[in-house]
N, C-alpha and C. Protein backbone atom coordinates (compact mmCIF):
# COMPACT_ATOMS: atom_id res chain seq x y z
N UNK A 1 -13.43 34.16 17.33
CA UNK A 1 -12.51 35.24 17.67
C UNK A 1 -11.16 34.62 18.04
N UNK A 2 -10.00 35.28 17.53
CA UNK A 2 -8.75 34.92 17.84
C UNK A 2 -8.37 35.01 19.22
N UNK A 3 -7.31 34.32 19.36
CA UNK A 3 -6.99 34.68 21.03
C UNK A 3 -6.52 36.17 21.09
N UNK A 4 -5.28 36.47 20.19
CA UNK A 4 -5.13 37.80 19.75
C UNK A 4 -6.05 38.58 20.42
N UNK A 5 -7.14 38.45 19.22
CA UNK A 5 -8.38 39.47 19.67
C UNK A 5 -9.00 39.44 20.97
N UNK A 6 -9.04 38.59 21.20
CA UNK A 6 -10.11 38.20 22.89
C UNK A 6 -8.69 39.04 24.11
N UNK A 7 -7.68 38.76 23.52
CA UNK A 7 -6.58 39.16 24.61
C UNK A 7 -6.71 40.93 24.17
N UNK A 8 -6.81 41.33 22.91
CA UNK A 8 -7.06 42.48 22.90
C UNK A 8 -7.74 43.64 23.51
N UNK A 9 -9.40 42.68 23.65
CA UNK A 9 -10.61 43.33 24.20
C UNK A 9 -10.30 43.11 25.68
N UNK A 10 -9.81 42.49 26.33
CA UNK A 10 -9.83 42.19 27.73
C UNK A 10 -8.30 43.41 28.06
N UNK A 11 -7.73 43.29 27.17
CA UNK A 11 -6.45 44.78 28.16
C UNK A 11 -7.38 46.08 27.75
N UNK A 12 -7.98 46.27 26.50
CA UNK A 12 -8.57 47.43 26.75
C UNK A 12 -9.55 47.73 27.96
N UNK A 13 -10.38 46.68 27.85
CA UNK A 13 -11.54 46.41 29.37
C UNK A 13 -10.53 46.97 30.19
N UNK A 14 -9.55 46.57 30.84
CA UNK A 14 -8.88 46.19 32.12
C UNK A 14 -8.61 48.01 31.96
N UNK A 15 -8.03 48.31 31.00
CA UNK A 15 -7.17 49.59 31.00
C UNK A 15 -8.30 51.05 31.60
N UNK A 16 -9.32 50.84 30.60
CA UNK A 16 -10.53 51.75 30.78
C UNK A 16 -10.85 51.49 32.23
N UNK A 17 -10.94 50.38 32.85
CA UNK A 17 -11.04 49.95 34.34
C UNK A 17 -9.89 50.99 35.41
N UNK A 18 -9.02 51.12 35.06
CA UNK A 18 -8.06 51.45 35.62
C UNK A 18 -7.75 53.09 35.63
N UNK A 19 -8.41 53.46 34.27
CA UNK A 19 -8.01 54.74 33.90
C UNK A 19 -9.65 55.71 34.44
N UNK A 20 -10.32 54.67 34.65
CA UNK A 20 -11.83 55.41 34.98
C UNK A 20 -11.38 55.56 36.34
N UNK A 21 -10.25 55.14 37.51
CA UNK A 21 -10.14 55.77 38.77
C UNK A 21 -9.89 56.85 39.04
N UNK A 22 -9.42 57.60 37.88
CA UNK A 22 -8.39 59.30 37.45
C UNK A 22 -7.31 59.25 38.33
N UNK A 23 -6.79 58.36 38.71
CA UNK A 23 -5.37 58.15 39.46
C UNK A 23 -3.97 58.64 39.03
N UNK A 24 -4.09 60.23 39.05
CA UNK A 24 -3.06 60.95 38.37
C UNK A 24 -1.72 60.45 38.12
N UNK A 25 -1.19 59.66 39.07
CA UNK A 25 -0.03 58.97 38.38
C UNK A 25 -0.18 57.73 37.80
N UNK A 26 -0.92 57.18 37.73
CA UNK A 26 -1.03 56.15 37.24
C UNK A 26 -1.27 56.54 35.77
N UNK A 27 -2.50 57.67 35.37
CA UNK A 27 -2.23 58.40 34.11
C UNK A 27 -1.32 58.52 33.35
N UNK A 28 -0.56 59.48 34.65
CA UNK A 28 0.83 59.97 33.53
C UNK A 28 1.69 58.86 33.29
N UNK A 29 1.88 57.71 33.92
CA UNK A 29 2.42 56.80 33.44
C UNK A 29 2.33 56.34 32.41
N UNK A 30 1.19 55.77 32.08
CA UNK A 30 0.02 55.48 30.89
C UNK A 30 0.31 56.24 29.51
N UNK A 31 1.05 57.62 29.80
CA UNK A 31 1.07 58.47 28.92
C UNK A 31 2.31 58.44 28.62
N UNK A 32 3.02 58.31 29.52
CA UNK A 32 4.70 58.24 29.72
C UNK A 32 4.69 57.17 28.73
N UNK A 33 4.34 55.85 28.75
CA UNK A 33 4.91 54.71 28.02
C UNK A 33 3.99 54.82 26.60
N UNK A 34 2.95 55.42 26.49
CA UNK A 34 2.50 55.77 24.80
C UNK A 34 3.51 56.43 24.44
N UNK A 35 4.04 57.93 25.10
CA UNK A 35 5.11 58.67 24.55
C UNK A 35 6.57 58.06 23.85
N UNK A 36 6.40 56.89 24.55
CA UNK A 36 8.06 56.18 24.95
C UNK A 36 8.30 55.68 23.31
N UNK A 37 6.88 55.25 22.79
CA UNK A 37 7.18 54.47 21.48
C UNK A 37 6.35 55.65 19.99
N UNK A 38 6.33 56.39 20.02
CA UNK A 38 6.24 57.76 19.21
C UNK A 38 7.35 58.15 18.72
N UNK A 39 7.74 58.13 17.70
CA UNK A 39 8.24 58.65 16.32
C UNK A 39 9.17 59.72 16.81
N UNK A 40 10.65 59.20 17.57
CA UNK A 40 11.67 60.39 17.84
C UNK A 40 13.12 60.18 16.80
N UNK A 41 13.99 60.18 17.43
CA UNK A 41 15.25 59.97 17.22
C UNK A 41 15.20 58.97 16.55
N UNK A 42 14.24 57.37 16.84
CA UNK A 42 14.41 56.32 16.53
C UNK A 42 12.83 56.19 16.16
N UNK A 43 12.54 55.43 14.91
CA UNK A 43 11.38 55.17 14.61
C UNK A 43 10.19 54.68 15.50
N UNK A 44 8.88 54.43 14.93
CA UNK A 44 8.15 53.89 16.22
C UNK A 44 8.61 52.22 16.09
N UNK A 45 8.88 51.87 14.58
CA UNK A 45 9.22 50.64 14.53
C UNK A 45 10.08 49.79 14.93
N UNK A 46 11.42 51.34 15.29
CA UNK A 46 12.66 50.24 16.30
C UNK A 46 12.32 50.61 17.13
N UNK A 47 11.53 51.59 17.79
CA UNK A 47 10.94 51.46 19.36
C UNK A 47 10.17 50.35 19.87
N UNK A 48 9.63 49.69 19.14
CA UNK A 48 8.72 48.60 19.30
C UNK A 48 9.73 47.04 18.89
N UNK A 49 10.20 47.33 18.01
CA UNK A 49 11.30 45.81 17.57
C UNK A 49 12.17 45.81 19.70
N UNK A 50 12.40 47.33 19.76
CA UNK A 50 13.41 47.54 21.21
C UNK A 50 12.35 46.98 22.24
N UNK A 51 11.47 47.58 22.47
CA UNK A 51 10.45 46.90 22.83
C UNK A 51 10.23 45.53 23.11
N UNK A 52 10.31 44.46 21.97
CA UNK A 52 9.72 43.35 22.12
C UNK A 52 11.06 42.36 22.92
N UNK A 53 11.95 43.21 22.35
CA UNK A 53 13.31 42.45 22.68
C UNK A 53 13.82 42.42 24.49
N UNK A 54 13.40 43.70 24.91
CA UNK A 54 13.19 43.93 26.17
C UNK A 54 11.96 43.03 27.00
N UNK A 55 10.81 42.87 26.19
CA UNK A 55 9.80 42.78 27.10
C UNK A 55 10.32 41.02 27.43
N UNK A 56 10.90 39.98 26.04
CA UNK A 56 10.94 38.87 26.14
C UNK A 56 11.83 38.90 27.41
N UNK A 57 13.56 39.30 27.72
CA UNK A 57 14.49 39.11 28.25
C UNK A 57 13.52 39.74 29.92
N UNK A 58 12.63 40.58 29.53
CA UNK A 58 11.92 40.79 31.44
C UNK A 58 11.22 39.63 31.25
N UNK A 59 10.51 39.29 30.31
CA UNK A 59 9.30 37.65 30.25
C UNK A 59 7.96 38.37 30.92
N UNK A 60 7.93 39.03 30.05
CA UNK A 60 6.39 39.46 31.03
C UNK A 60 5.71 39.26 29.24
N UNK A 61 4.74 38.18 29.38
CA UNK A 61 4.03 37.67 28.16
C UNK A 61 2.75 38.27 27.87
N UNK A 62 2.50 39.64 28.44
CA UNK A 62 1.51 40.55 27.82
C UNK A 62 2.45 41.45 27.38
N UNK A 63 3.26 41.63 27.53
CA UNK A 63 4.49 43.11 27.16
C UNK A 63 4.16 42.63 25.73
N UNK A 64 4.83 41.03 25.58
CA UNK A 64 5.58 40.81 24.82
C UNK A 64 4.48 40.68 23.57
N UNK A 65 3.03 40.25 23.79
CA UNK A 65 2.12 40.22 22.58
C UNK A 65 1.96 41.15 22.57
N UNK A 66 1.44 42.38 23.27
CA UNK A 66 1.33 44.22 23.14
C UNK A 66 2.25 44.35 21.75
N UNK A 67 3.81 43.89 22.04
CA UNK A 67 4.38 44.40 21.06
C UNK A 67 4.74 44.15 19.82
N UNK A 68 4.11 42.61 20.07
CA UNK A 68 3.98 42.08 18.77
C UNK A 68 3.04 42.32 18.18
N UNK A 69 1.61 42.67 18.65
CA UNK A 69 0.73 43.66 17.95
C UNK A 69 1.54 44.63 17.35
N UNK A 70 1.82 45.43 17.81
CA UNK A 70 2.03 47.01 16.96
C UNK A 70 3.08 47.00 16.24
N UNK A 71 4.19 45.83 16.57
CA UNK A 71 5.44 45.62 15.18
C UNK A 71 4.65 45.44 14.34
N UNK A 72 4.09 44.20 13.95
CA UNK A 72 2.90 43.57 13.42
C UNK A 72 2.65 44.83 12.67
N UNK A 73 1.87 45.44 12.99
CA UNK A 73 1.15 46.53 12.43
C UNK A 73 2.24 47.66 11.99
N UNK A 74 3.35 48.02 12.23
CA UNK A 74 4.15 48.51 11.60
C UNK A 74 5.12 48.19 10.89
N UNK A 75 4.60 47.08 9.86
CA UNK A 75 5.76 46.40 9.12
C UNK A 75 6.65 45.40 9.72
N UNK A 76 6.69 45.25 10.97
CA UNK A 76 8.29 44.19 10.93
C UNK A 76 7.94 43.10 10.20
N UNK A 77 8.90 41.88 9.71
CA UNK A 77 8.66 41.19 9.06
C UNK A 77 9.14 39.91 10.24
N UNK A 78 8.86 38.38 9.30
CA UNK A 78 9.08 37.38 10.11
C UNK A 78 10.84 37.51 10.08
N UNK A 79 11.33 37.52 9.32
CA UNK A 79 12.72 37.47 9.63
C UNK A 79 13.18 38.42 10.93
N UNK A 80 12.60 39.88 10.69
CA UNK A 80 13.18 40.52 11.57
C UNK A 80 12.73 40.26 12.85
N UNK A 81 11.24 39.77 12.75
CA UNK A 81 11.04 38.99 14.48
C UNK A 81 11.74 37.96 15.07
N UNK A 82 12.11 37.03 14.03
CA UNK A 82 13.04 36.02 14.54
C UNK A 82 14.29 36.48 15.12
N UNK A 83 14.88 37.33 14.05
CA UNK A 83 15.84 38.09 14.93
C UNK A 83 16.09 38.99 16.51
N UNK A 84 15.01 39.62 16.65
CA UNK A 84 14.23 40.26 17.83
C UNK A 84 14.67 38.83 18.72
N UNK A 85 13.85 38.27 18.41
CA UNK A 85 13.91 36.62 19.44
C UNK A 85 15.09 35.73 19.68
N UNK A 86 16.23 36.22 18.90
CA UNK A 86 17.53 35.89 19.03
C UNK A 86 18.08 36.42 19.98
N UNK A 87 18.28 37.79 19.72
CA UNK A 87 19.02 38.94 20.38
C UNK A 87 18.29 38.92 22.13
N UNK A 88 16.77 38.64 21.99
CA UNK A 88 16.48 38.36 23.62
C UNK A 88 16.99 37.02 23.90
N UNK A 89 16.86 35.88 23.15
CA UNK A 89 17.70 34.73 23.73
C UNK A 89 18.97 34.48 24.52
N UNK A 90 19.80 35.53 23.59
CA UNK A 90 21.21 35.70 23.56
C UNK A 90 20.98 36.56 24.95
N UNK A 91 20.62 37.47 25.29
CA UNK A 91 20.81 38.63 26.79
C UNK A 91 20.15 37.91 27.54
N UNK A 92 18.83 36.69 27.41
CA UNK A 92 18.18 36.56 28.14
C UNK A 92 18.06 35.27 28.97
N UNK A 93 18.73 33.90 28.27
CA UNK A 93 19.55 33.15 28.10
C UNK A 93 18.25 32.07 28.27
N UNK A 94 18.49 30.78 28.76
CA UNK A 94 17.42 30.13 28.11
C UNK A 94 16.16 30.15 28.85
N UNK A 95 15.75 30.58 29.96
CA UNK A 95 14.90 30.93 30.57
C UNK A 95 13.72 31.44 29.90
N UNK A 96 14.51 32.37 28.55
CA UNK A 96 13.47 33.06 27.56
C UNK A 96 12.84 31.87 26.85
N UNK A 97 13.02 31.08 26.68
CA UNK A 97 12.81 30.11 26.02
C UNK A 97 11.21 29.55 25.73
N UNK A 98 10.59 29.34 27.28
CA UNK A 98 9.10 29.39 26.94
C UNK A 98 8.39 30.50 26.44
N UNK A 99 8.74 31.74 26.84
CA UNK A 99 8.02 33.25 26.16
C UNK A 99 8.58 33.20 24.79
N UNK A 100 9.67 32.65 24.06
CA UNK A 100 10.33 32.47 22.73
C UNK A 100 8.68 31.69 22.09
N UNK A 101 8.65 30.73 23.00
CA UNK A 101 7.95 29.61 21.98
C UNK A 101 6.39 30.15 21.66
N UNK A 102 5.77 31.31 22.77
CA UNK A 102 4.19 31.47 22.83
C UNK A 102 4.66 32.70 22.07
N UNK A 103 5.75 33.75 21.98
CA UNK A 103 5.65 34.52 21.42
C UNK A 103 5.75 34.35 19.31
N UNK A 104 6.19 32.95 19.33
CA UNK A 104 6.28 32.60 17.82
C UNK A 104 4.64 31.88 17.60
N UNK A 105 4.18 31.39 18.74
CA UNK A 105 2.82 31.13 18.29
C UNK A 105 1.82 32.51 17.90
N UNK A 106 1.71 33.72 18.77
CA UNK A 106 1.34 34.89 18.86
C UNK A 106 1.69 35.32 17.41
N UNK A 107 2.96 35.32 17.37
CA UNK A 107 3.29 35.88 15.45
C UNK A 107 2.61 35.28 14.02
N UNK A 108 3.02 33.80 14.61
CA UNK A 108 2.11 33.09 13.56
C UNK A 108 0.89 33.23 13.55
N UNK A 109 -0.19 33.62 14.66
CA UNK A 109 -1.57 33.87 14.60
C UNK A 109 -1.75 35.23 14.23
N UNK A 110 -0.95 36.09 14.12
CA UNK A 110 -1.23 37.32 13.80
C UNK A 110 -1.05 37.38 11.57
N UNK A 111 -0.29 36.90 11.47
CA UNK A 111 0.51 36.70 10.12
C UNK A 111 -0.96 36.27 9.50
N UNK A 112 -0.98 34.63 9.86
CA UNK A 112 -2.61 34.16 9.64
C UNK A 112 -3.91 34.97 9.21
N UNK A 113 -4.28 35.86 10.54
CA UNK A 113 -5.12 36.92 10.49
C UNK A 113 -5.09 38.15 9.06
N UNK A 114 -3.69 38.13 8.72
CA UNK A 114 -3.27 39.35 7.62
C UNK A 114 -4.29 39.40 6.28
């Protein structure tokens, strides 16, 4: 099993963990940020490219594979991820730098998997 995958099954575990408390706001939150990347004004695909670009420049390195899953899965390509990884470099400055490097390993293991 990929790390991908093993990291997959363990946020769903965790999530179902969390969502079996019925902790009404914690719900609607839950729901709030599915809503956030759904098909409005702006595709789900630049919601998620916006997404990844954000999650690198916060550095939170589950954001950032979450969203490289579902680009992944909605077409982005390697160019346009590299780009993604620019544009957080550039706002995020070099700090991004280690989440740059696990998030190009994450891409390449996903590509692999295709």
């Amino acid at each position: 099993m990929s790390k991908i995958n093993e990291w997959q099954k363990e946020r769903e575990k965790l999530n179902s963990t969390i969502l079996a408390k019925e902790h009404l706001g914690i719900k609607r939150f839950f729901r709030l940020d599915t809503a956030a990347y759904e098909d409005g004004a702006l595709d789900a695909k630049t919601k998620e490219m916006l997404g990844l670009a954000c999650s690198t420049v916060l550095r939170c390195d589950d954001c950032i594979t979450y969203h490289i899953i579902q680009g992944a899965e909605l077409g982005i390509s390697t160019d346009e991820f590299m780009e993604i990884m620019n544009v957080a470099l550039v706002v995020g400055g070099s700090i991004t730098i280690p989440h740059i490097r696990r998030a190009v390993e994450r891409w390449d293991e996903i590509q692999k998997d295709k």
